[in-house]
Each structure stands twice: as structure tokens, then as C-alpha cells.
Protein backbone atom coordinates (compact mmCIF):
# COMPACT_ATOMS: atom_id res chain seq x y z
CA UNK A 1 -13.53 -1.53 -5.50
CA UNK A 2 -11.44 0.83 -3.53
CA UNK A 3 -8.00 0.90 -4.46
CA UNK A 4 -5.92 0.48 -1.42
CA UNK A 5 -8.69 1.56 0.54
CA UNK A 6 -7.00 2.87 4.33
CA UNK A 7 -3.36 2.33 3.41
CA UNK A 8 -0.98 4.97 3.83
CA UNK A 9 0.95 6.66 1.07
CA UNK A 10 4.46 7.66 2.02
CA UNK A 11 8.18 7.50 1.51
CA UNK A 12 11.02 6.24 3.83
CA UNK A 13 14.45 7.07 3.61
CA UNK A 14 16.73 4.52 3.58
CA UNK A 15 20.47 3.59 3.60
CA UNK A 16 20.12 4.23 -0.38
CA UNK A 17 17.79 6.82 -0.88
CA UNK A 18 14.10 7.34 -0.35
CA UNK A 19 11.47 4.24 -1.02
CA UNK A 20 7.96 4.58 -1.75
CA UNK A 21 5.46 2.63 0.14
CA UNK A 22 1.62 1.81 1.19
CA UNK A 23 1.29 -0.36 4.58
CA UNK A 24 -1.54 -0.92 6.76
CA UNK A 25 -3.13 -3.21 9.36
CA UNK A 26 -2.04 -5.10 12.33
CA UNK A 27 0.25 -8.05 13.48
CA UNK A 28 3.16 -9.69 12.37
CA UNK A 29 4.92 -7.69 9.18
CA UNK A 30 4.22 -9.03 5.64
CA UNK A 31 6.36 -7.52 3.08
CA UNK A 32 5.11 -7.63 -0.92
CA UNK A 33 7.70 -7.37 -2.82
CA UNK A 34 6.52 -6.66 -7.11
CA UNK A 35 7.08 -7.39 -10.76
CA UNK A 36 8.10 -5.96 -13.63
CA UNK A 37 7.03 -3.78 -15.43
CA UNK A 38 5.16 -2.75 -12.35
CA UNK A 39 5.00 -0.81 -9.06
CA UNK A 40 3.32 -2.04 -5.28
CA UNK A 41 0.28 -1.31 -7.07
CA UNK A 42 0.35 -4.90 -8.60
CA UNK A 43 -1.03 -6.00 -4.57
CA UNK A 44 -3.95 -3.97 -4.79
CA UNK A 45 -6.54 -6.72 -5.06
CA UNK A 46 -4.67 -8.83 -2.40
CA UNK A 47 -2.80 -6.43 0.07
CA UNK A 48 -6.47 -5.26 1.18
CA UNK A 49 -7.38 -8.41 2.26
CA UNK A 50 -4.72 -9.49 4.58
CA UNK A 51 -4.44 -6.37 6.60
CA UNK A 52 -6.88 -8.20 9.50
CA UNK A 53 -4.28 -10.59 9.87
CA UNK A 54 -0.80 -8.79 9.28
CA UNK A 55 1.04 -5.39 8.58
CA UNK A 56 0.81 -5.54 5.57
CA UNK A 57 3.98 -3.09 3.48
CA UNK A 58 3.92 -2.58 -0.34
CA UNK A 59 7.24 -0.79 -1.48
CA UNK A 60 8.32 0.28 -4.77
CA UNK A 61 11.63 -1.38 -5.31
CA UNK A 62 14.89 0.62 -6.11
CA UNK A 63 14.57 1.51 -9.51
CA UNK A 64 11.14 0.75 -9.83
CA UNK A 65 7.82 3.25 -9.92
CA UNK A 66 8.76 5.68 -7.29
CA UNK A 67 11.32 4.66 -5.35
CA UNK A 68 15.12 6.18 -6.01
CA UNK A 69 16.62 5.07 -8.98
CA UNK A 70 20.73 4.84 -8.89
CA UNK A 71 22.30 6.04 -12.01
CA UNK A 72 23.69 3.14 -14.74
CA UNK A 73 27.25 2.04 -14.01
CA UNK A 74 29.79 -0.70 -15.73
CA UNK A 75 29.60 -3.23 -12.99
CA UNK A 76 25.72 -2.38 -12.31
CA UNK A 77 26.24 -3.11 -8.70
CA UNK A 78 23.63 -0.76 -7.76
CA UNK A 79 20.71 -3.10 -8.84
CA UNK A 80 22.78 -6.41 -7.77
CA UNK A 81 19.73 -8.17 -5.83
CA UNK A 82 21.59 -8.10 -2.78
CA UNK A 83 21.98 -4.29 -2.89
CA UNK A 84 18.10 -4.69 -3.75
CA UNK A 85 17.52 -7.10 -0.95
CA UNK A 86 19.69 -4.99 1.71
CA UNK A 87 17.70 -2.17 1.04
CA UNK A 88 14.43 -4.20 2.21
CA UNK A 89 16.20 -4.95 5.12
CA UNK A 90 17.28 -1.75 6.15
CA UNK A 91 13.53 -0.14 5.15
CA UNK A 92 11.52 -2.79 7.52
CA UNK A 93 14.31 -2.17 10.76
CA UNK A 94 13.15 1.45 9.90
CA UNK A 95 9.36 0.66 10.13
CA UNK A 96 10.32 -1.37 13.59
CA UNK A 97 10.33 -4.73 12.08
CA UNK A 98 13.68 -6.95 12.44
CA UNK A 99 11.77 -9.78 11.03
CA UNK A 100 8.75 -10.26 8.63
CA UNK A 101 6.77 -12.82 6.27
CA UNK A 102 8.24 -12.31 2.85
CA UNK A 103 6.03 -12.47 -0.80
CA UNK A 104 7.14 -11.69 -4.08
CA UNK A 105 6.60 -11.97 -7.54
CA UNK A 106 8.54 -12.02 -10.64
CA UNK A 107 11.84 -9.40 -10.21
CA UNK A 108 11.15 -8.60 -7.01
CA UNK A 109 10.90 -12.75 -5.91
CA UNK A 110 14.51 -12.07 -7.66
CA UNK A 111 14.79 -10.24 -4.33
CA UNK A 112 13.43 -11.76 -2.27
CA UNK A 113 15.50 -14.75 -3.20
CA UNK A 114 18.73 -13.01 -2.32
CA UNK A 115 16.87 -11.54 1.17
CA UNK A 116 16.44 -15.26 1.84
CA UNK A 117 20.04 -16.27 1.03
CA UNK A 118 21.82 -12.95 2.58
CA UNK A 119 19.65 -12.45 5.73
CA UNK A 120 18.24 -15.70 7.11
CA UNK A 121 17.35 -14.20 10.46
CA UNK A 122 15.11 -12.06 8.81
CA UNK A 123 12.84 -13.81 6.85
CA UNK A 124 10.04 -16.23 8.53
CA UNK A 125 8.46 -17.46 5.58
CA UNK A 126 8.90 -17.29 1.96
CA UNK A 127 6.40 -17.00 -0.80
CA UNK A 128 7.94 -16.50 -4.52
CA UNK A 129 5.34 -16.09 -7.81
CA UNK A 130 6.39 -17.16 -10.90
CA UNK A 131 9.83 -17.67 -11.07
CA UNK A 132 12.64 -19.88 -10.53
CA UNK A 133 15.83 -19.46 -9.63
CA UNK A 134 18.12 -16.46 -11.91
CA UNK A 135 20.89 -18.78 -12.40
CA UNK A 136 18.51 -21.70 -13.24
CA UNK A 137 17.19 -19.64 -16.31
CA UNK A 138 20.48 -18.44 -17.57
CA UNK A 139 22.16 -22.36 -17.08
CA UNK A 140 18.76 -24.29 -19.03
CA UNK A 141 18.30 -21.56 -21.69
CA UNK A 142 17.37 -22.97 -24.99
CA UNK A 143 15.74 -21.64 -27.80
CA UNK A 144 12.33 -21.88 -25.91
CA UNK A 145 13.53 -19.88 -23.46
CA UNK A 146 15.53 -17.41 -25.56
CA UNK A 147 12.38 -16.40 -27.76
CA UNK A 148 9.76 -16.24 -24.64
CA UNK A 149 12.25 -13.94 -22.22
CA UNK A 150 14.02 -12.63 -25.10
CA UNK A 151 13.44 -9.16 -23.25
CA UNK A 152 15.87 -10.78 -20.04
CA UNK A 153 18.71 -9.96 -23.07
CA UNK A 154 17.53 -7.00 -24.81
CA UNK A 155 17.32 -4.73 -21.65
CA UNK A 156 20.69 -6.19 -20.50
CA UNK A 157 22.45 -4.77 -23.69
CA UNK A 158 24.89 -1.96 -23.07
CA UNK A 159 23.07 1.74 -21.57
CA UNK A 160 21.54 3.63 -23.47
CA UNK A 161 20.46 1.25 -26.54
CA UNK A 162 17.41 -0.83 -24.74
CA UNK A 163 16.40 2.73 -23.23
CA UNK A 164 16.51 4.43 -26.20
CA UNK A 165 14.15 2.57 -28.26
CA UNK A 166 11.43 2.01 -25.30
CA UNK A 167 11.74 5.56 -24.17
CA UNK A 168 11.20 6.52 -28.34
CA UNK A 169 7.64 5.35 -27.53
CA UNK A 170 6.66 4.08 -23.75
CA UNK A 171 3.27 3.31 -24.11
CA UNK A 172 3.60 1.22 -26.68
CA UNK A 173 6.29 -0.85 -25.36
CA UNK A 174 4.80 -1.10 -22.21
CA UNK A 175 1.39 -2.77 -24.03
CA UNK A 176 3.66 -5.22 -26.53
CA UNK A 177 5.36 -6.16 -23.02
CA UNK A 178 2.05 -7.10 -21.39
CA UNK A 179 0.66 -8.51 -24.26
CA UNK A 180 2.92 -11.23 -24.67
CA UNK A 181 2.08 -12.37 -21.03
CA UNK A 182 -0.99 -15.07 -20.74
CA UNK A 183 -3.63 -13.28 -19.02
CA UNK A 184 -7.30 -12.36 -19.13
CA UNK A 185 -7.79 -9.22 -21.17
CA UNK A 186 -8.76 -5.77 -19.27
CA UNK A 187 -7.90 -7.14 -15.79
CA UNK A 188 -5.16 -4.35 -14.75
CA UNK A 189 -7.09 -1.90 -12.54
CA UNK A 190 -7.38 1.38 -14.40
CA UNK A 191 -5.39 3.06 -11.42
CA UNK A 192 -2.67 0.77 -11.22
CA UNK A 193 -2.40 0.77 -15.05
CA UNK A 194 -2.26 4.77 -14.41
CA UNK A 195 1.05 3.94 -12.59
CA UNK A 196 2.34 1.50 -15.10
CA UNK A 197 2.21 3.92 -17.57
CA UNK A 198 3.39 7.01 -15.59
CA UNK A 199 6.44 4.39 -14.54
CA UNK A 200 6.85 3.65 -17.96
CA UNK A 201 6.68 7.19 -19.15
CA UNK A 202 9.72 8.28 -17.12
CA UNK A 203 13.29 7.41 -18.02
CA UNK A 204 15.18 6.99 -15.22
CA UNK A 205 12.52 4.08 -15.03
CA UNK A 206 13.24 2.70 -17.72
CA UNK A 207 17.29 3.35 -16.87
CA UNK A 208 16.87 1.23 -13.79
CA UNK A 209 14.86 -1.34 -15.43
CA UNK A 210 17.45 -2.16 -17.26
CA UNK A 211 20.53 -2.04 -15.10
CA UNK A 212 18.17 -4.51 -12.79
CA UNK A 213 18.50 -6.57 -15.83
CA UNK A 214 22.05 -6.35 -16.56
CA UNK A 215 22.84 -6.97 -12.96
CA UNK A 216 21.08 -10.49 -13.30
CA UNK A 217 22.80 -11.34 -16.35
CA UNK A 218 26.20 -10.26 -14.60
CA UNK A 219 26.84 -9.68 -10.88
CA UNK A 220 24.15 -11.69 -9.86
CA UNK A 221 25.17 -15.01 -11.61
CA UNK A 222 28.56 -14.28 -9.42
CA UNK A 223 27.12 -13.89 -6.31
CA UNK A 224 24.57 -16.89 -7.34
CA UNK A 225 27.44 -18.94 -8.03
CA UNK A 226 29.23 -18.23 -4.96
CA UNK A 227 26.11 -19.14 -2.54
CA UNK A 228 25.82 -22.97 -4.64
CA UNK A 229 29.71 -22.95 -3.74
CA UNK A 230 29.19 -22.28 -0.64
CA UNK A 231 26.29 -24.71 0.14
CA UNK A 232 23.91 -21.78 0.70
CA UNK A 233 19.90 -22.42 0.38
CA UNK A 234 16.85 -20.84 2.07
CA UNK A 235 16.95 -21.91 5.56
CA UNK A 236 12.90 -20.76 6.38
CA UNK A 237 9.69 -22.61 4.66
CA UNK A 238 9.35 -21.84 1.17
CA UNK A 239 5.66 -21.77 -1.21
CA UNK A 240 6.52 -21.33 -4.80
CA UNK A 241 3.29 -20.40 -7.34
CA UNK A 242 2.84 -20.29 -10.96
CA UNK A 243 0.59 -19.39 -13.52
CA UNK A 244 -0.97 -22.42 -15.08
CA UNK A 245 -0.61 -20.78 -18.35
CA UNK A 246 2.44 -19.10 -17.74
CA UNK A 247 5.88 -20.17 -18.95
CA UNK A 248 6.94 -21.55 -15.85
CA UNK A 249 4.60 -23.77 -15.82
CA UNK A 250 5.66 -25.29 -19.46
CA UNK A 251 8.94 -25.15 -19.36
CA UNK A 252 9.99 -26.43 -15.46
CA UNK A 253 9.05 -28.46 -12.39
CA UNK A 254 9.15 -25.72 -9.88
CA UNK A 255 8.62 -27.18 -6.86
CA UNK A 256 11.79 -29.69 -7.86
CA UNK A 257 14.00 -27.16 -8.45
CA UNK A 258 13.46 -25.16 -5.53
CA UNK A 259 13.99 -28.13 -3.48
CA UNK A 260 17.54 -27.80 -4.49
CA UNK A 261 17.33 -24.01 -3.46
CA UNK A 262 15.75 -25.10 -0.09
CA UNK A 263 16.33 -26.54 3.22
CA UNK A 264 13.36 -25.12 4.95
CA UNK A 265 10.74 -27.74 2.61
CA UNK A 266 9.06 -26.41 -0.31
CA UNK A 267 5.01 -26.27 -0.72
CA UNK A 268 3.01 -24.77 -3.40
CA UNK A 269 1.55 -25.18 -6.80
CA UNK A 270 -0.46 -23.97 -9.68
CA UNK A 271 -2.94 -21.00 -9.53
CA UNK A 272 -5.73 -20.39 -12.68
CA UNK A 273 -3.77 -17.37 -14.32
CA UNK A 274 -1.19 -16.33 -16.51
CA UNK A 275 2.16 -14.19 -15.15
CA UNK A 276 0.05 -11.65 -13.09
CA UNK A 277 -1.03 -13.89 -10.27
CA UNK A 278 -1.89 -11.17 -8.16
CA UNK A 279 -4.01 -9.58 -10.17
CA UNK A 280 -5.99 -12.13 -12.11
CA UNK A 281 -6.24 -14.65 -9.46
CA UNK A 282 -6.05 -12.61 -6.32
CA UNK A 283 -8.62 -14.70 -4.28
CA UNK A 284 -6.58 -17.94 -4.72
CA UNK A 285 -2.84 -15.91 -3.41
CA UNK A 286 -4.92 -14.72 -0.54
CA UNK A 287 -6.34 -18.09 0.28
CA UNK A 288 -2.26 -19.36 -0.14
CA UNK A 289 -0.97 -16.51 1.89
CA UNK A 290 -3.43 -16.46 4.73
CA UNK A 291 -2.82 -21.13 4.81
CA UNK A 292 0.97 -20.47 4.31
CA UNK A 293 1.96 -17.87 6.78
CA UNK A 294 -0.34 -18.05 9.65
């Protein structure tokens, strides 16, 4: 197949610094927000097929493939998800959209999250893959949890020990990452996994990999905190998908705990994959996307 076959390539400056992007089609805006350790290129099987419908924008986030990457700091305040999720504001008002349908998976649905919580005029609809809530994770963890996202606390260790060792050898961290995921062997296209790599290759990658994960195991928790004080949920329709056999799926009842997350109802359910929804099981997010947000 064609990968991102009539999309443009380009980068936008932002508030921040420059983001890279493909977008294409027509009508309302959809922004995909990706995973980790990934780039937009993770859409590639379903971005193509909803361009009849929407505009459809594929950024790398801050940090990520790329985008600008913000040096480490002590308070890591740089990669706190609502410096991540302002940025996605400020890059759709350039592209002319004030509001837009919202997707994400994994770190970016970390995001996407905070976009919903921060900027609830902005967001129509919601769709998060295989996740739940940050401060969910760090508040249940138990040994399950502890040996299965044991990477959530080796990257948030203090800069530059997590870098050091997966920069000593990329490639191979990158392909002990994946592996650990459920999936179906050999499904990453060969170009995105040309991107992976190249991502994974370069060390201010890696750099801002890591302060996104220090930032959720610090300043995120506070400003998590602060929005249950507060009384704050996501105000617009939610759908929430997992991987049947994916973590999330053995460890939680997602759709119940977004429900406490939510005041705008919650939808959604299992789709036949592991973590990589998008690109194992791309026909059934299209089918949920195209039901969910028309």
C-alpha cells in the first residue's frame, strides 16, 4: 500500500518550536495524536482512510520523531502534558482550526487527556487507545503493574542514566521495547519502522522520551491531582479502546474508570490486537472513528 499516499509533509512553527506534520482531506479537523516509541507514522494504515470524511492532521509530538525537542530540566515542565497539550492547541489555531475531533493513543492519549481537561472548547469528541488515566496507574500500581510498565520508572530515573544505556545500543532497545508488547509479528510497515528506528537512533529522542516520562511521574500527578480537586472531567463524548490482549485489558475495567474521568458519557470497547491498535487492527479504529465522530 501507499504510505500516506497524498498527504503533505511539512513543519509548523509553533508557540514552542517547530512541529512536524502530514494532513490531508476535507471537513471538520481530526487530530491523531501517537504512541511511544513512535512518530505520526503509527496512523498510516488509518489516517488514509478517513480523509473523505475529515482533515485529517498527524503531528509528531514535542519530543517525539521530528518535532522540537526541549532540553531536560529539574522540574521537567517542558514535557508536562499540558505544555504538550497547549502546543496542540496553538498548532491547529495555526492550521485555521479553533476546534477539532481528537484521537490518541498511548502517550499522546496522555495528551490528549490534558487537551480535554485544559481546553474544553476545543475538543468535540474524544477517542483515547489503550490507556487509562496517568494518575490511575501510578495510585493501583502493584507488582503486576510494576513488572509489565516497569519502563514508566526506568526512563523517569534522573537524566542521563535511562539515556545512556538505550542510546549505548538503540536498535536493540527499541526491538526488546516492542517485543514485550502483544502483537502480531512483522506488522510495523517497513517505512514507519524506518522512522522508529531513525527516532530511536537520535538522542535528543531519546532525551525527550524520557523527560515525557519523568513529567508523568512528577508534574503531571500535581496537575492531575489538582483537576480531581477541583471537580474537573471531560466535558465532550468520550470512546475509550483497548487491545484485547493488551494489559489494559487484564488488569482494568476501562470504560468504569473513565466514567469517573467523564461527564460527556463514555462508549467503547475491545478491538482484536495487542498495544498497537492502529496498526494491527486498523480496519476496526476506522470503523470506530468514522461511527464515533460523524
Amino acid at each position: 500500500m501507499d504510505f500516506f499516499k497524498d498527504f503533505e509533509l511539512t513543519d509548523v512553527e509553533t508557540r514552542r518550536g517547530a512541529i512536524r506534520l502530514r494532513m490531508a482531506g476535507e471537513g471538520p479537523p481530526l487530530l491523531l495524536l501517537h504512541g511511544n516509541p513512535q512518530t505520526h507514522a503509527m496512523w498510516h494504515r488509518v489516517a488514509p482512510q478517513l480523509v473523505p470524511d475529515y482533515r485529517v492532521v498527524c503531528p509528531d509530538l514535542c519530543g517525539y520523531g521530528q518535532s522540537f525537542k526541549p532540553p531536560e530540566s529539574q522540574n521537567h515542565a517542558a514535557y508536562a502534558k499540558s505544555e504538550m497539550a497547549a502546543d496542540m492547541v496553538d498548532l491547529m489555531a495555526r492550521l485555521g482550526f479553533t476546534e477539532f475531533y481528537l484521537a490518541a493513543h498511548d502517550r499522546g492519549a496522555r495528551v490528549a487527556h490534558r487537551l480535554a481537561l485544559d481546553s474544553p472548547d476545543r475538543v468535540k469528541k474524544l477517542a483515547l487507545l489503550d490507556i487509562i488515566p496517568t494518575l490511575e496507574h501510578f495510585e493501583r500500581t502493584d507488582m503486576a503493574f510494576a513488572m509489565g510498565y516497569y519502563h514508566w520508572f526506568w526512563f523517569a530515573q534522573p537524566h542521563p542514566f535511562p539515556e545512556s544505556i538505550i542510546n549505548a545500543a538503540p536498535e536493540a532497545w527499541f526491538n526488546a521495547h516492542t517485543s514485550r508488547e502483544p502483537k502480531d509479528a512483522g506488522f510495523f510497515h517497513p517505512v514507519a519502522l524506518a522512522e522508529y528506528l531513525q527516532a530511536a537512533r537520535n538522542p535528543e529522542m531519546i532525551r525527550g522520551m524520557c523527560e515525557d516520562y519523568r513529567a508523568a511521574a512528577t508534574i503531571d500527578l500535581d496537575h492531575d491531582r489538582a483537576s480531581r480537586d477541583a471537580g474537573d472531567k471531560i466535558s465532550c463524548p468520550l470512546l475509550v479502546l483497548w487491545g484485547a490482549k493488551g494489559k489494559i485489558a487484564q488488569w482494568y475495567d476501562a470504560i468504569e474508570i473513565w466514567r469517573t474521568y467523564s461527564k460527556g458519557g463514555v462508549i467503547g470497547g475491545e478491538v482484536p490486537s495487542g498495544h498497537y491498535l492502529a496498526e494491527e487492527s486498523p480496519g476496526h479504529i476506522v470503523d470506530h472513528f468514522k461511527s464515533f465522530f460523524r
